[in-house]
N, C-alpha and C. Protein backbone atom coordinates (compact mmCIF):
# COMPACT_ATOMS: atom_id res chain seq x y z
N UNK A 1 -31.22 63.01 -8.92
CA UNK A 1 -31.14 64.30 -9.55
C UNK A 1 -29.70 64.67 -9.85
N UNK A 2 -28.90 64.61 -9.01
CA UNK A 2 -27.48 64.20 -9.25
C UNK A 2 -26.63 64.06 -10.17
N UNK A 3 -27.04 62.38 -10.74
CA UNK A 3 -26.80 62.05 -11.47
C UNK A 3 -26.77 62.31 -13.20
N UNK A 4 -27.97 63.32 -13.35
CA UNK A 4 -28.05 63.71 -14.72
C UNK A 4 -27.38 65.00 -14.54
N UNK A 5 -26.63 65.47 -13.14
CA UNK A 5 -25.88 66.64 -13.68
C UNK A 5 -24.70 66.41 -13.42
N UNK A 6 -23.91 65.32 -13.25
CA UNK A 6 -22.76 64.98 -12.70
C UNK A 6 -21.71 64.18 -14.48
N UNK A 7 -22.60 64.49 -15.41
CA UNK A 7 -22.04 63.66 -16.71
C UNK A 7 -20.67 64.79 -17.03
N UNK A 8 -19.84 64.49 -17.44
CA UNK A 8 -18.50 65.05 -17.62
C UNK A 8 -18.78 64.87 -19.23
N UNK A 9 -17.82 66.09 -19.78
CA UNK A 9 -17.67 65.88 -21.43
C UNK A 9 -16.88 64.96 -21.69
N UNK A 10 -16.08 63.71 -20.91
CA UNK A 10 -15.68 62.63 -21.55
C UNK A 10 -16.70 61.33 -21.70
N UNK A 11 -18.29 61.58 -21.15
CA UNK A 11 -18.83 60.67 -21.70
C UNK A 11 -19.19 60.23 -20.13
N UNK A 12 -19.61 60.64 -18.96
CA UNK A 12 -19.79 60.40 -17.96
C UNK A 12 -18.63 59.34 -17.25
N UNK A 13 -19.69 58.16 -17.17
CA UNK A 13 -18.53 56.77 -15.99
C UNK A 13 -17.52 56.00 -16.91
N UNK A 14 -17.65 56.32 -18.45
CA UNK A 14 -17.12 55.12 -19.48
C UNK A 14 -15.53 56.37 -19.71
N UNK A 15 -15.58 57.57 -18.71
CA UNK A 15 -13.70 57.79 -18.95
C UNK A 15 -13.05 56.92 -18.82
N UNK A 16 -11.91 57.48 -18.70
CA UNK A 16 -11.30 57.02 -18.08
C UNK A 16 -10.83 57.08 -16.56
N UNK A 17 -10.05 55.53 -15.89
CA UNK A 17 -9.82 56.04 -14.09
C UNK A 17 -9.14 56.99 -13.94
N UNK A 18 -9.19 57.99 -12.89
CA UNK A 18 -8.95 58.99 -12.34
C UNK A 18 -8.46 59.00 -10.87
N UNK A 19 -7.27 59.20 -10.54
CA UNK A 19 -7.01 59.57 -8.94
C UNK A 19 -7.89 60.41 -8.11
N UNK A 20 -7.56 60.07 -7.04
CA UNK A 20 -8.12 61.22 -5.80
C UNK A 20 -8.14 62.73 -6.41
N UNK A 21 -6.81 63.29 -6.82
CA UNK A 21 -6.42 64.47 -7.47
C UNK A 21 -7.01 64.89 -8.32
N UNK A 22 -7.47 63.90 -8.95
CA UNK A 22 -8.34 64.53 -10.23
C UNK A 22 -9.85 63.45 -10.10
N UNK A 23 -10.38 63.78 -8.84
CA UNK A 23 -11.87 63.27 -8.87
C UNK A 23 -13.15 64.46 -8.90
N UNK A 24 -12.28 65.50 -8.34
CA UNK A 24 -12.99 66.80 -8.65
C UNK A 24 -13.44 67.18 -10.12
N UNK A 25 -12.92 67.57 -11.15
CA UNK A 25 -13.77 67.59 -11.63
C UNK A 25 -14.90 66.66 -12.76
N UNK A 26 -14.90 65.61 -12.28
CA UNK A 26 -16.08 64.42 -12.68
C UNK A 26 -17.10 65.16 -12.00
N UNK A 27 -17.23 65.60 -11.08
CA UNK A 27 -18.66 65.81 -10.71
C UNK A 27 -19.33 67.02 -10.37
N UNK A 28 -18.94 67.81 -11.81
CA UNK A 28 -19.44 68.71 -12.45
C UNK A 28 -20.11 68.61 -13.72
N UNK A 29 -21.10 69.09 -14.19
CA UNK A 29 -21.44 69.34 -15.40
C UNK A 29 -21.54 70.76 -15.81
N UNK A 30 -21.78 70.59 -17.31
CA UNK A 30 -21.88 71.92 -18.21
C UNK A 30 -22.60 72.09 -19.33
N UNK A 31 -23.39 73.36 -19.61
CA UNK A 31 -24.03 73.24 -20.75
C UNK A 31 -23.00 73.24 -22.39
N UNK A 32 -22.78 71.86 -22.89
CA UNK A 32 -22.34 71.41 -23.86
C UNK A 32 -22.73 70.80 -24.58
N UNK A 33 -22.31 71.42 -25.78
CA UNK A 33 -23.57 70.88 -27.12
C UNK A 33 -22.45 69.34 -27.92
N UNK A 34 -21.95 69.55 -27.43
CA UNK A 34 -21.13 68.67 -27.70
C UNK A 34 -21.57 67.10 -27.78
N UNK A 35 -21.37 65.86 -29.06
CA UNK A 35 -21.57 64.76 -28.72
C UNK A 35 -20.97 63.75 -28.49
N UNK A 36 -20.13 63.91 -27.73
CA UNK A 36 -19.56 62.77 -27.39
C UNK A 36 -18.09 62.88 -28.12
N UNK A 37 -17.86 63.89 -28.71
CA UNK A 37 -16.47 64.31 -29.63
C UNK A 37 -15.28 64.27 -28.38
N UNK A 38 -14.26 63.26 -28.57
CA UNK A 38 -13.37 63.85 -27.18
C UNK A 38 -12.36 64.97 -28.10
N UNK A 39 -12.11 65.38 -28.76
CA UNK A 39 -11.44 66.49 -29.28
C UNK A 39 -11.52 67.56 -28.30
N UNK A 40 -10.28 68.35 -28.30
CA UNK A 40 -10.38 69.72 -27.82
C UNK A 40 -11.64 70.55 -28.35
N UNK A 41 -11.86 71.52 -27.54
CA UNK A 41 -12.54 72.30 -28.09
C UNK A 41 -11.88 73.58 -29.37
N UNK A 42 -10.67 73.74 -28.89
CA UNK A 42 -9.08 74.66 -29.12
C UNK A 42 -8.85 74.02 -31.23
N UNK A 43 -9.74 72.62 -31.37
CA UNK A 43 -9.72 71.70 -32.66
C UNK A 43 -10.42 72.18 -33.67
N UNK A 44 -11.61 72.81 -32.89
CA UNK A 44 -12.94 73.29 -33.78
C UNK A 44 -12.46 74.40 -34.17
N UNK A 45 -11.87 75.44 -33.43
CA UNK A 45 -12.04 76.90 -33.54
C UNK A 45 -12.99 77.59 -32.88
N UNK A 46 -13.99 76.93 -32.65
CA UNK A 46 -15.38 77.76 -31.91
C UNK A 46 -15.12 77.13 -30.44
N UNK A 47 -14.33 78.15 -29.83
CA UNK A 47 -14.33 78.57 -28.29
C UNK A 47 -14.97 79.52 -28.02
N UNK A 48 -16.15 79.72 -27.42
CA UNK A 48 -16.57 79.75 -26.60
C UNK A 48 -16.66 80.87 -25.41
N UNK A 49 -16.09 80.02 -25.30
CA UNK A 49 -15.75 80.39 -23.02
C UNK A 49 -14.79 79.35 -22.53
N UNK A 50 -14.30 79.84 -21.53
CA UNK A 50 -13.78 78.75 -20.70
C UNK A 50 -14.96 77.18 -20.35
N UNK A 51 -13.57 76.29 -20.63
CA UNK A 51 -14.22 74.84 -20.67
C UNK A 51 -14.86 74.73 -19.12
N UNK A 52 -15.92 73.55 -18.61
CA UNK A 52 -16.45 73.25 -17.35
C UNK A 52 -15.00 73.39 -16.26
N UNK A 53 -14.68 72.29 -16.62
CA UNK A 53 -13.06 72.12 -15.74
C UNK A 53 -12.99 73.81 -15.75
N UNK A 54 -12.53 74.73 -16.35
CA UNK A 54 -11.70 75.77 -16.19
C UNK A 54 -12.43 76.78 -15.61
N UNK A 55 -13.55 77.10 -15.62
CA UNK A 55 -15.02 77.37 -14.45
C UNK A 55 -14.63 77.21 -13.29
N UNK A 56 -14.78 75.60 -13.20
CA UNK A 56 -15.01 75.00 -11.52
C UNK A 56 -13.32 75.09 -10.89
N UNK A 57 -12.68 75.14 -11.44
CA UNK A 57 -11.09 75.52 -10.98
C UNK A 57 -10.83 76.91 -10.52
N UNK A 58 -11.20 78.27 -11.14
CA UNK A 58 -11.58 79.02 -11.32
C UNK A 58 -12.18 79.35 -9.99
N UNK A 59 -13.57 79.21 -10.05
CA UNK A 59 -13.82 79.37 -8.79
C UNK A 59 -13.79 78.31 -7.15
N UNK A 60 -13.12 77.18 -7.50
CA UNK A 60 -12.45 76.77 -6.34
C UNK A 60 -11.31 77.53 -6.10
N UNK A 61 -10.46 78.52 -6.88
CA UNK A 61 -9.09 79.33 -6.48
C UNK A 61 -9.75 80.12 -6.02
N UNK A 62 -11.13 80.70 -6.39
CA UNK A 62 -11.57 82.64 -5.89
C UNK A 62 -12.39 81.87 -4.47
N UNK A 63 -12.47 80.74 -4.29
CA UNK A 63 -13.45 80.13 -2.92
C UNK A 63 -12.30 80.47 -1.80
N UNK A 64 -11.05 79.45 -2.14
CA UNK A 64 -9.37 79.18 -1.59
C UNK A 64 -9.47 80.28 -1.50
N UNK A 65 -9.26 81.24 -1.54
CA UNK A 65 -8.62 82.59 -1.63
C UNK A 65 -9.55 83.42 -0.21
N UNK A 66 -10.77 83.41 -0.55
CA UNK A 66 -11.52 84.18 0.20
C UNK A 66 -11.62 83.47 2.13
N UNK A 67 -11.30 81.68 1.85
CA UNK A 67 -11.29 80.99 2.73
C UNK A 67 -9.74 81.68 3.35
N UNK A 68 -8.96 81.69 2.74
CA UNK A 68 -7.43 82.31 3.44
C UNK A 68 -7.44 83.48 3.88
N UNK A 69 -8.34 84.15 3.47
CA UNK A 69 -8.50 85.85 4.00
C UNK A 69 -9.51 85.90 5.54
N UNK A 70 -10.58 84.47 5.31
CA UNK A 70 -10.90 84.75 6.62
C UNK A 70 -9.89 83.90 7.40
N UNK A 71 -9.59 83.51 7.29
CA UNK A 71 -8.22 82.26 8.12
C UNK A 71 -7.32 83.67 8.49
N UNK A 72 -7.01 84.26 7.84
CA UNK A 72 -6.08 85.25 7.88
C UNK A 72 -6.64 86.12 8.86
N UNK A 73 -8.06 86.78 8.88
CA UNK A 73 -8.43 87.52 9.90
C UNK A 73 -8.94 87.52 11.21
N UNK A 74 -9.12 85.96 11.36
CA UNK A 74 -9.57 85.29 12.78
C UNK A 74 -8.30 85.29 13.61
N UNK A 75 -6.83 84.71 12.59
CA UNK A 75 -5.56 84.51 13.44
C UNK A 75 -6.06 85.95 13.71
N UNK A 76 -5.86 87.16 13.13
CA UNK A 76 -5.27 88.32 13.68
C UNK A 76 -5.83 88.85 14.48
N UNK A 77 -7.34 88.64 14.47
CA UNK A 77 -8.26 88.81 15.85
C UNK A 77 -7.94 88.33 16.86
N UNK A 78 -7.56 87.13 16.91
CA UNK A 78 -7.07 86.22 17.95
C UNK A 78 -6.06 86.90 18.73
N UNK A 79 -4.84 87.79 17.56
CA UNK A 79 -3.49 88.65 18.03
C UNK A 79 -3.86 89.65 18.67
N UNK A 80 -5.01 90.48 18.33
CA UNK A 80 -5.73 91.80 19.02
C UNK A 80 -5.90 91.26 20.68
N UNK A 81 -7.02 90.36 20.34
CA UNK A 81 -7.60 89.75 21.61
C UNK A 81 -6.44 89.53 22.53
N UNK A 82 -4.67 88.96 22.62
CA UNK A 82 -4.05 88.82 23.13
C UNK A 82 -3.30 90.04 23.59
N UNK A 83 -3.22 90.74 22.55
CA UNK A 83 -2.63 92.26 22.83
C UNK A 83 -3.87 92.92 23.96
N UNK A 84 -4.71 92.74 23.67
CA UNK A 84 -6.04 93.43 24.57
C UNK A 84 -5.92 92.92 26.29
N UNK A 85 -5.49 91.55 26.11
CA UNK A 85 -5.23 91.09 27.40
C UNK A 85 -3.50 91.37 27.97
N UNK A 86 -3.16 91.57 27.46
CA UNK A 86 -1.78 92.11 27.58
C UNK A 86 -1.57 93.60 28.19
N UNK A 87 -2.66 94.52 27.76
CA UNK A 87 -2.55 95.74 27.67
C UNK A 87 -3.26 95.79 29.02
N UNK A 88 -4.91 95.29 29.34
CA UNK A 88 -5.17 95.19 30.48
C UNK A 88 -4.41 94.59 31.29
N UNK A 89 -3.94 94.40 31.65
CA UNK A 89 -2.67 93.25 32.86
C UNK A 89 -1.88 94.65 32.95
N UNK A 90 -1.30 95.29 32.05
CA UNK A 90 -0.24 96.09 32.41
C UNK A 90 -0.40 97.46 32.59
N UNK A 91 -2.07 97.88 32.39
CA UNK A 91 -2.34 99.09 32.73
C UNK A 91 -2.88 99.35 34.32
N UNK A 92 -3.11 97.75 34.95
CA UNK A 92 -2.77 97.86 36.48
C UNK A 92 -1.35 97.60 37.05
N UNK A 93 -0.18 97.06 36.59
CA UNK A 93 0.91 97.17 36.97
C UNK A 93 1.78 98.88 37.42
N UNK A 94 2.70 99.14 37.83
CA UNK A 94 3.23 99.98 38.17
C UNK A 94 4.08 100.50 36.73
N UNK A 95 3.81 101.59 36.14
CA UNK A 95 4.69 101.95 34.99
C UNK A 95 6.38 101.87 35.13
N UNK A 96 6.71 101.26 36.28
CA UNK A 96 8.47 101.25 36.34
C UNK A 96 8.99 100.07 36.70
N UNK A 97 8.07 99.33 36.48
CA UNK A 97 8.21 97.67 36.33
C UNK A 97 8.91 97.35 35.30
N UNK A 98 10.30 96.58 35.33
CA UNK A 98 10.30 96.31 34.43
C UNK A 98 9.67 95.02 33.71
N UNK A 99 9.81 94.83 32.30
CA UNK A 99 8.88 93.63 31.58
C UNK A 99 9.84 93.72 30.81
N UNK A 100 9.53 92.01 30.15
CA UNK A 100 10.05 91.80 28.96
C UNK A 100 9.12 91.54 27.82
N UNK A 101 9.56 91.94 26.94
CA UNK A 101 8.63 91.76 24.95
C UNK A 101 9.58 91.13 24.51
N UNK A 102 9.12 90.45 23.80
CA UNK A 102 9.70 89.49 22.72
C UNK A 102 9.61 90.55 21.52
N UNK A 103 10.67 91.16 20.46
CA UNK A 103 10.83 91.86 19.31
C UNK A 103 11.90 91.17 18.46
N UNK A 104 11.27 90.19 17.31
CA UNK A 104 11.81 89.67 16.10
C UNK A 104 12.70 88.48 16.96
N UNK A 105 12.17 87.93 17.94
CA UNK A 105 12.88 86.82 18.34
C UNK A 105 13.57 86.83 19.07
N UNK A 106 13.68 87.77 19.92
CA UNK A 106 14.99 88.47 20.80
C UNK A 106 13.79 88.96 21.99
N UNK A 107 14.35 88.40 22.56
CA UNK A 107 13.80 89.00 24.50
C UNK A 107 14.00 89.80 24.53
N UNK A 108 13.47 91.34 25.35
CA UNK A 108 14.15 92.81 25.47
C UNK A 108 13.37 93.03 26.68
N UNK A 109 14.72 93.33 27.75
CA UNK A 109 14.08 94.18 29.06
C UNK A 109 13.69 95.33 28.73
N UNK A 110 12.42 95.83 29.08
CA UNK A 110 11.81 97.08 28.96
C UNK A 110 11.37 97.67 30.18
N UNK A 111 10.53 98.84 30.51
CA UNK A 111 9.61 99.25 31.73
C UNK A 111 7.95 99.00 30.69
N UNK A 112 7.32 99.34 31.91
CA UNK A 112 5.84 99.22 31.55
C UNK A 112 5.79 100.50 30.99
N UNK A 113 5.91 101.35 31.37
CA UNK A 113 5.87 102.71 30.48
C UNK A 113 6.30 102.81 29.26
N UNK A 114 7.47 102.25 28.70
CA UNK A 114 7.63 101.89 27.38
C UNK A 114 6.92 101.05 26.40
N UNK A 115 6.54 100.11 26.76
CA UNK A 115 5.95 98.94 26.36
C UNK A 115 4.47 99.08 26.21
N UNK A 116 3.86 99.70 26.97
CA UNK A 116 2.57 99.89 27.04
C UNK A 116 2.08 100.77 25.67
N UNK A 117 2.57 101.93 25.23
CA UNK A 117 2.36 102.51 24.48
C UNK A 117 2.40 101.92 22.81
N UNK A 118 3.92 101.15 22.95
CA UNK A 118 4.42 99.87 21.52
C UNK A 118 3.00 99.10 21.39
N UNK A 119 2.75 98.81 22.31
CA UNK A 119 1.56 97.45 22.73
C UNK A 119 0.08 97.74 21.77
N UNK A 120 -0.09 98.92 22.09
CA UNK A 120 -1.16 100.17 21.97
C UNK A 120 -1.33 100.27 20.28
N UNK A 121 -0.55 101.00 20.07
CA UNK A 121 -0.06 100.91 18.53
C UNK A 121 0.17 99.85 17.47
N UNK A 122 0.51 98.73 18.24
CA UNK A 122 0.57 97.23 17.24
C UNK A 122 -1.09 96.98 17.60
N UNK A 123 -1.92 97.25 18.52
CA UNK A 123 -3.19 96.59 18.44
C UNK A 123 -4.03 97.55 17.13
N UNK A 124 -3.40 98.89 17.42
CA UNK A 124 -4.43 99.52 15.94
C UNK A 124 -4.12 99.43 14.49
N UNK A 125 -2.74 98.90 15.07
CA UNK A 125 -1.87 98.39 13.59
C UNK A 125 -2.95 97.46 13.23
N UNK A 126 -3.08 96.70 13.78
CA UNK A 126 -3.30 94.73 13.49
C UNK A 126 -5.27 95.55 13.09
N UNK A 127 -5.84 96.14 13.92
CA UNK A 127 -6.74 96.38 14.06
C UNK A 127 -7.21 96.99 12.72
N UNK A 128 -6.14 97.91 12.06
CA UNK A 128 -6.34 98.69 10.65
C UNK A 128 -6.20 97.30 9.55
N UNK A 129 -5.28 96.44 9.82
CA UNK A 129 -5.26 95.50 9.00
C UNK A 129 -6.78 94.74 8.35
N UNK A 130 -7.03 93.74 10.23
CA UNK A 130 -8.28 93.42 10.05
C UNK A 130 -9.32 94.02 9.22
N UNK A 131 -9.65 95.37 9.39
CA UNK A 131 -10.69 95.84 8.43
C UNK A 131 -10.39 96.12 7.18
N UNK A 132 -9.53 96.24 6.57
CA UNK A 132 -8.65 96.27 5.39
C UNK A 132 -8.95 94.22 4.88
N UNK A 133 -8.68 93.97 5.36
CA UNK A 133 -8.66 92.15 4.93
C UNK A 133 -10.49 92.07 4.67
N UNK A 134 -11.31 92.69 5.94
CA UNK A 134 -12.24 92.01 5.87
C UNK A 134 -13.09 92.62 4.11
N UNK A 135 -12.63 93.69 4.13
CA UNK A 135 -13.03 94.92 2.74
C UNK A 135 -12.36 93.84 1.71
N UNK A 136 -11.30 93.56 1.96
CA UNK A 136 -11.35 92.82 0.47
C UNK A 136 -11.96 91.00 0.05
N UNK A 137 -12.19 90.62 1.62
CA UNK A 137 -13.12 89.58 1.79
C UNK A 137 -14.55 89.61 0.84
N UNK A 138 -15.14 91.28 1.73
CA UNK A 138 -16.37 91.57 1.12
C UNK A 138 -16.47 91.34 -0.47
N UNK A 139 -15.08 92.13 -1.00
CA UNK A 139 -15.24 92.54 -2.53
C UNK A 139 -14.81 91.28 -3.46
N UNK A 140 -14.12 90.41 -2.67
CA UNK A 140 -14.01 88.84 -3.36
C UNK A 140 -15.59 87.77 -3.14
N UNK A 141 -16.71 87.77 -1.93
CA UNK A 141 -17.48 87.80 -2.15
C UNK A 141 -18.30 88.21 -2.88
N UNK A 142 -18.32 89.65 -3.33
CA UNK A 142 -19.26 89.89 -4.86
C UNK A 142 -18.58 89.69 -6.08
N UNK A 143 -17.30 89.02 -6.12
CA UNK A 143 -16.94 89.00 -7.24
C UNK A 143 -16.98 87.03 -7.45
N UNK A 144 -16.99 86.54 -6.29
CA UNK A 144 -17.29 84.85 -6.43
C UNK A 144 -18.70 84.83 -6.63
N UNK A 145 -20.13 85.91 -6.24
CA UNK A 145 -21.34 85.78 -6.54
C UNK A 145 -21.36 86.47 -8.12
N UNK A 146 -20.76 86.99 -8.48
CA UNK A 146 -20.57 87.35 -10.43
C UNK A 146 -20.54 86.50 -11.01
N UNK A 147 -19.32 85.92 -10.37
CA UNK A 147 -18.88 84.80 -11.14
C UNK A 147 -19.99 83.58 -11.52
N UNK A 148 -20.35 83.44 -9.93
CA UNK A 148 -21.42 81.80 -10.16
C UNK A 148 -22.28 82.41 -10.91
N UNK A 149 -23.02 83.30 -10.99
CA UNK A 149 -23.93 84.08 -11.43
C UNK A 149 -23.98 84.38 -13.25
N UNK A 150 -22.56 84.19 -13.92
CA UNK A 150 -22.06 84.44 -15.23
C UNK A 150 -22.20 83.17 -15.64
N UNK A 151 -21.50 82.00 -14.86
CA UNK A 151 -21.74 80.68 -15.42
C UNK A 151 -22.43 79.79 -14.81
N UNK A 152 -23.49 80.48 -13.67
CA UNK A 152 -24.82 79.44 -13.19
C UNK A 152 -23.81 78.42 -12.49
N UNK A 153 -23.46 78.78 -11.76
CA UNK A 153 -22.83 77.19 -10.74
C UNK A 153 -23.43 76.97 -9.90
N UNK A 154 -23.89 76.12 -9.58
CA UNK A 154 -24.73 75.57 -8.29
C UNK A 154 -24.08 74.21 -7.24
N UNK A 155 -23.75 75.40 -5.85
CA UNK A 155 -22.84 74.39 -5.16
C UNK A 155 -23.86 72.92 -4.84
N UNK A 156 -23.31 71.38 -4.58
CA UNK A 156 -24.00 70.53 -4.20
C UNK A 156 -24.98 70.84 -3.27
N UNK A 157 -25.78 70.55 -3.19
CA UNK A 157 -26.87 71.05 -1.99
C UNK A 157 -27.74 72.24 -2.03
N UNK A 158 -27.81 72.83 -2.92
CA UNK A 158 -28.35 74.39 -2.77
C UNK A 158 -29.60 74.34 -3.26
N UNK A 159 -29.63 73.46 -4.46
CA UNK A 159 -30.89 73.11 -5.14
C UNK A 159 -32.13 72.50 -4.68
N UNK A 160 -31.76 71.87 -3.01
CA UNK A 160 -32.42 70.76 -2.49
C UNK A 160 -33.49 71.73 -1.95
N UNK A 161 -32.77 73.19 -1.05
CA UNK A 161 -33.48 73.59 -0.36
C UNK A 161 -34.82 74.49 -1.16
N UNK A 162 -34.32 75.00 -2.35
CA UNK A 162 -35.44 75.53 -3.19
C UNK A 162 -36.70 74.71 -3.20
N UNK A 163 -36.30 73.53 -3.91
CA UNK A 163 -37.31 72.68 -4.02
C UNK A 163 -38.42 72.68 -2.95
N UNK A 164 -37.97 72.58 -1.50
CA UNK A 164 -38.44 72.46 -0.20
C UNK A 164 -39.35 73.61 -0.12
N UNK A 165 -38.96 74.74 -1.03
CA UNK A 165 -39.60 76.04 -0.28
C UNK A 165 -38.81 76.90 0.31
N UNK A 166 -37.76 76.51 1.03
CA UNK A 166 -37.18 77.95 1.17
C UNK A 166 -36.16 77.95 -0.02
N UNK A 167 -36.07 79.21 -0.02
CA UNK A 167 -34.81 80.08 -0.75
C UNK A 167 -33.39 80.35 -0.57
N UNK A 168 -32.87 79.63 -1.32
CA UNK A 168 -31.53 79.64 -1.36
C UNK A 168 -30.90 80.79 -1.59
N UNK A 169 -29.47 81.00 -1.13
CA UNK A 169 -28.97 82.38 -1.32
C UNK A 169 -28.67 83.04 -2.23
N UNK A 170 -28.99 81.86 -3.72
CA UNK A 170 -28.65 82.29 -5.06
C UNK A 170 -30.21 82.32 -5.69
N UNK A 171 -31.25 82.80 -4.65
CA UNK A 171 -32.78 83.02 -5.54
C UNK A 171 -32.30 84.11 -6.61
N UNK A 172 -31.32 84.62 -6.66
CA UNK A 172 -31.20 85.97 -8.12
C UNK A 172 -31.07 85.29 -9.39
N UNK A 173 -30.73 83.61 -9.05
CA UNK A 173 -30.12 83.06 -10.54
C UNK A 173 -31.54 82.70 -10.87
N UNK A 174 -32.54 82.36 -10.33
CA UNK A 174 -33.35 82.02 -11.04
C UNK A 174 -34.28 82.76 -11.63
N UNK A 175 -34.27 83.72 -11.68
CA UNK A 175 -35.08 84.87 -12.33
C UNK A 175 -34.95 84.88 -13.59
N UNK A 176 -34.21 84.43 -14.31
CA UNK A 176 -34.25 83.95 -15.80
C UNK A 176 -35.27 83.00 -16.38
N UNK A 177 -36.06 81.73 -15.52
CA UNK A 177 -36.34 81.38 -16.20
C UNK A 177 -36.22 79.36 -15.62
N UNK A 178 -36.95 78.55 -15.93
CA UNK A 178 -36.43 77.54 -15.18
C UNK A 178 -35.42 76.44 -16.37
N UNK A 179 -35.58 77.19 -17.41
CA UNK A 179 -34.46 76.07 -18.56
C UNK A 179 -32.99 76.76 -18.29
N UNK A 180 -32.59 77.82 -16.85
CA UNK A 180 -31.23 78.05 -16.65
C UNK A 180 -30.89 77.11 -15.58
N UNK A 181 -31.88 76.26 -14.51
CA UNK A 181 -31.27 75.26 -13.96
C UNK A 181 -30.50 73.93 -14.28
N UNK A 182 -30.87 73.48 -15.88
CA UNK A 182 -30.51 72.49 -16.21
C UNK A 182 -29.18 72.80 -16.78
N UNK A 183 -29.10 73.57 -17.02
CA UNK A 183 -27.49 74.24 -17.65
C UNK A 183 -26.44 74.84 -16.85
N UNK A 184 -25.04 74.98 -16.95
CA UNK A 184 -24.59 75.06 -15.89
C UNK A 184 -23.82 74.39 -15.46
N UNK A 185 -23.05 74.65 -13.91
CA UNK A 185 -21.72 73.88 -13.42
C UNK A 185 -22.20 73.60 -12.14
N UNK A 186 -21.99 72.35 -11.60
CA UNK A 186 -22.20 71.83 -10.21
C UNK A 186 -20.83 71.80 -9.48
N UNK A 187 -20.69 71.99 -8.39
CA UNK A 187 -19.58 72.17 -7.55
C UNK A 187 -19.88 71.47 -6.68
N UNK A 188 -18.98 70.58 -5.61
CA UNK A 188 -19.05 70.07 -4.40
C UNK A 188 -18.55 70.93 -3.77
């Protein structure tokens, strides 16, 4: 099944070789009326839309992106979680202890009474962040489900489970109709 959606507009396996770097996009397809013309499309005048390649690039940057935002919010959970254990440890210590914090790379003798409060405030700092990151997580998620949704992309694997009976998380694309599965961009 694969195979009849994996044909590239240079004519499927008879391209030319291709590096590692550029094996991605061979194994995509697109609905192109095109026969076998290797001309630009930019030759004809009748563009379209963005070419397959510029799709599946496209949304591998809005995938990258949303993957760095949760990368981004697990470290900082991780920073809470340490501040959280930090804060417990020192709210049984004696407030005239002194401690040291590390600030911009520099050791600083402090008391617990000072420090405790700094401590406090960077966790709701980090804490306001987190939900701020995860909000724009959310809103890059409905804007990567637009997207597949505008040009029908179907990641490798998604199609298998329909078939099976259950429902994949993109059952909204098929409500058109079943001549919108054959058309379209495949993604690994």
């Amino acid at each position: 099944m694969l195979t009849n959606l994996m044909r590239s507009r240079r004519g499927g396996a008879a391209g030319p070789a291709r590096g590692p770097s550029e094996q991605h996009p061979s194994k995509m397809a697109a609905n192109s009326s095109s026969t076998g013309s290797k001309s630009s499309n930019s030759a004809g005048g009748k563009q379209s839309g963005p070419s397959a390649e510029q799709v599946v690039a496209t949304f591998q940057r809005m995938r990258q992106e949303q993957r760095n935002m949760a990368s981004k919010a697990a470290e900082l959970e991780m920073e809470i979680n340490e501040h959280s254990l930090v804060i417990d440890t020192l709210k049984e210590v004696d407030p005239s202890r002194k401690c040291f914090r590390l600030v911009g790379g520099v050791l600083v003798e402090r008391t617990v009474k000072e420090v405790l409060p700094a401590l406090e405030n960077n966790k709701e700092q980090i804490s306001k962040i987190v939900e701020s990151i995860n909000t724009q997580m959310q809103a890059k998620g409905r804007e990567l489900t637009e997207y597949r949704e505008r040009y029908n992309i179907r990641l490798v694997g998604e199609g298998e489970g329909e078939t099976q009976g259950q429902p994949a998380t993109s059952s909204r694309d098929n409500e058109g109709g079943g001549s919108k599965s054959a058309a379209g961009v495949l993604v690994s």
